[in-house]
C-alpha atoms as a PDB file:
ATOM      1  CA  UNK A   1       3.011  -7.262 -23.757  1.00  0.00           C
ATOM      2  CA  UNK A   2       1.736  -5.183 -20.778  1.00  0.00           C
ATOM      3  CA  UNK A   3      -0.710  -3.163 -23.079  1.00  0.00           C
ATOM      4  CA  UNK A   4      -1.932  -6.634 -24.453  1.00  0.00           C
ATOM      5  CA  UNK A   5      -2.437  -8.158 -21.363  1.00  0.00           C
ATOM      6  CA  UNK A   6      -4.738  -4.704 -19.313  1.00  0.00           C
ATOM      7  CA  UNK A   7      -6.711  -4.571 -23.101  1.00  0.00           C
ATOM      8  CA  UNK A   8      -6.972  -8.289 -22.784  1.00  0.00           C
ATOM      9  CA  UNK A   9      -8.441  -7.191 -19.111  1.00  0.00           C
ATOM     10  CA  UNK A  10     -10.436  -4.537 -19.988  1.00  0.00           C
ATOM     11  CA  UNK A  11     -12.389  -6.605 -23.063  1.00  0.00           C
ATOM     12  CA  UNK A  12     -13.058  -9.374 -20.991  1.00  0.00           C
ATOM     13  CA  UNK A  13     -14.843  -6.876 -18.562  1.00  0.00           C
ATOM     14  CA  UNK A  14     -16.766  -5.585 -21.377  1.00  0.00           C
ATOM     15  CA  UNK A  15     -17.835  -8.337 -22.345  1.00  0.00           C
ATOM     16  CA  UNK A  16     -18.834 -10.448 -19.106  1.00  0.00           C
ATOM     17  CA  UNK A  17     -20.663  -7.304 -18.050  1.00  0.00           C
ATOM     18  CA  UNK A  18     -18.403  -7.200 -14.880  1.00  0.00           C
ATOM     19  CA  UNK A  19     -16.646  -3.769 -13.625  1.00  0.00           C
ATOM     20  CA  UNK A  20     -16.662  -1.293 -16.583  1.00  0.00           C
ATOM     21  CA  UNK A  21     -14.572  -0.537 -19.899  1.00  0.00           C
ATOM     22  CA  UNK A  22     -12.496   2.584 -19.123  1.00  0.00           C
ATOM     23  CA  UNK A  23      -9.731   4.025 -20.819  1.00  0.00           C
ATOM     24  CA  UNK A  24      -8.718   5.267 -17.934  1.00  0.00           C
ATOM     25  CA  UNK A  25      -8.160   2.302 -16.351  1.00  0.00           C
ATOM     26  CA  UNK A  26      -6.277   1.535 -19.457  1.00  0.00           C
ATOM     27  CA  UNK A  27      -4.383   4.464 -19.039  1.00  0.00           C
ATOM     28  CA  UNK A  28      -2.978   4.594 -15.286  1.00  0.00           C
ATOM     29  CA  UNK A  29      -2.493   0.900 -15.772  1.00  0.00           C
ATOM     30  CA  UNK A  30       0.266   1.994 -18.692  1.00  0.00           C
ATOM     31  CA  UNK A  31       1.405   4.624 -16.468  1.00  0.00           C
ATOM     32  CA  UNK A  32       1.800   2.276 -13.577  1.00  0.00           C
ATOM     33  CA  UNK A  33       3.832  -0.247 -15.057  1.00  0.00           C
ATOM     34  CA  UNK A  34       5.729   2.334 -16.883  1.00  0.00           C
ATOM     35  CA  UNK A  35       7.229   3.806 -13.585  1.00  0.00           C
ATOM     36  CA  UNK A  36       7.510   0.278 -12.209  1.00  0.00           C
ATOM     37  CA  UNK A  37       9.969  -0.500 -15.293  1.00  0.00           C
ATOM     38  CA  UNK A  38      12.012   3.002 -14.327  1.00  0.00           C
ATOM     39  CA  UNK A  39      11.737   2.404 -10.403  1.00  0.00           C
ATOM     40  CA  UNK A  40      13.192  -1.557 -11.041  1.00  0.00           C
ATOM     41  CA  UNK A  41      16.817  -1.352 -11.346  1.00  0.00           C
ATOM     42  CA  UNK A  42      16.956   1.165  -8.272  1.00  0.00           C
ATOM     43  CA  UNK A  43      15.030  -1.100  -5.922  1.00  0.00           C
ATOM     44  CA  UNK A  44      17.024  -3.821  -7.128  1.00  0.00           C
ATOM     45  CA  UNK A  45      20.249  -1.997  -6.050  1.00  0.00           C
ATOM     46  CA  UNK A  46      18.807  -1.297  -3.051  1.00  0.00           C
ATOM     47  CA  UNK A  47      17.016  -4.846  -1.780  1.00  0.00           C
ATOM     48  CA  UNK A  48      19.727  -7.082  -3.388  1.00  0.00           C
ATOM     49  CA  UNK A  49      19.331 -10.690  -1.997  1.00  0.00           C
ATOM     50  CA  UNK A  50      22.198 -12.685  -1.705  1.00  0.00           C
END
């Protein structure tokens, strides 16, 4: 879902003309989310809300 959504991003740039198609941005997007999924479960241990 995440890779859908940042292509989904990326396209609509390309097409509209606005900021620019990079697979880089494609990349450290992945990348980002990726350590967001491994950092989750320790921030949640830490910050737990009661």
């Amino acid at each position: 879902m995440p890779f859908l959504l940042i292509s989904l991003i990326e396209i609509l740039q390309f097409i509209t003309h606005r900021g620019s198609l990079d697979i880089d941005d494609l990349i450290l997007n992945l990348f980002g989310i990726f350590i967001g999924y491994l950092l989750y479960p320790a921030f949640k241990r830490i910050f737990q809300l009661y």
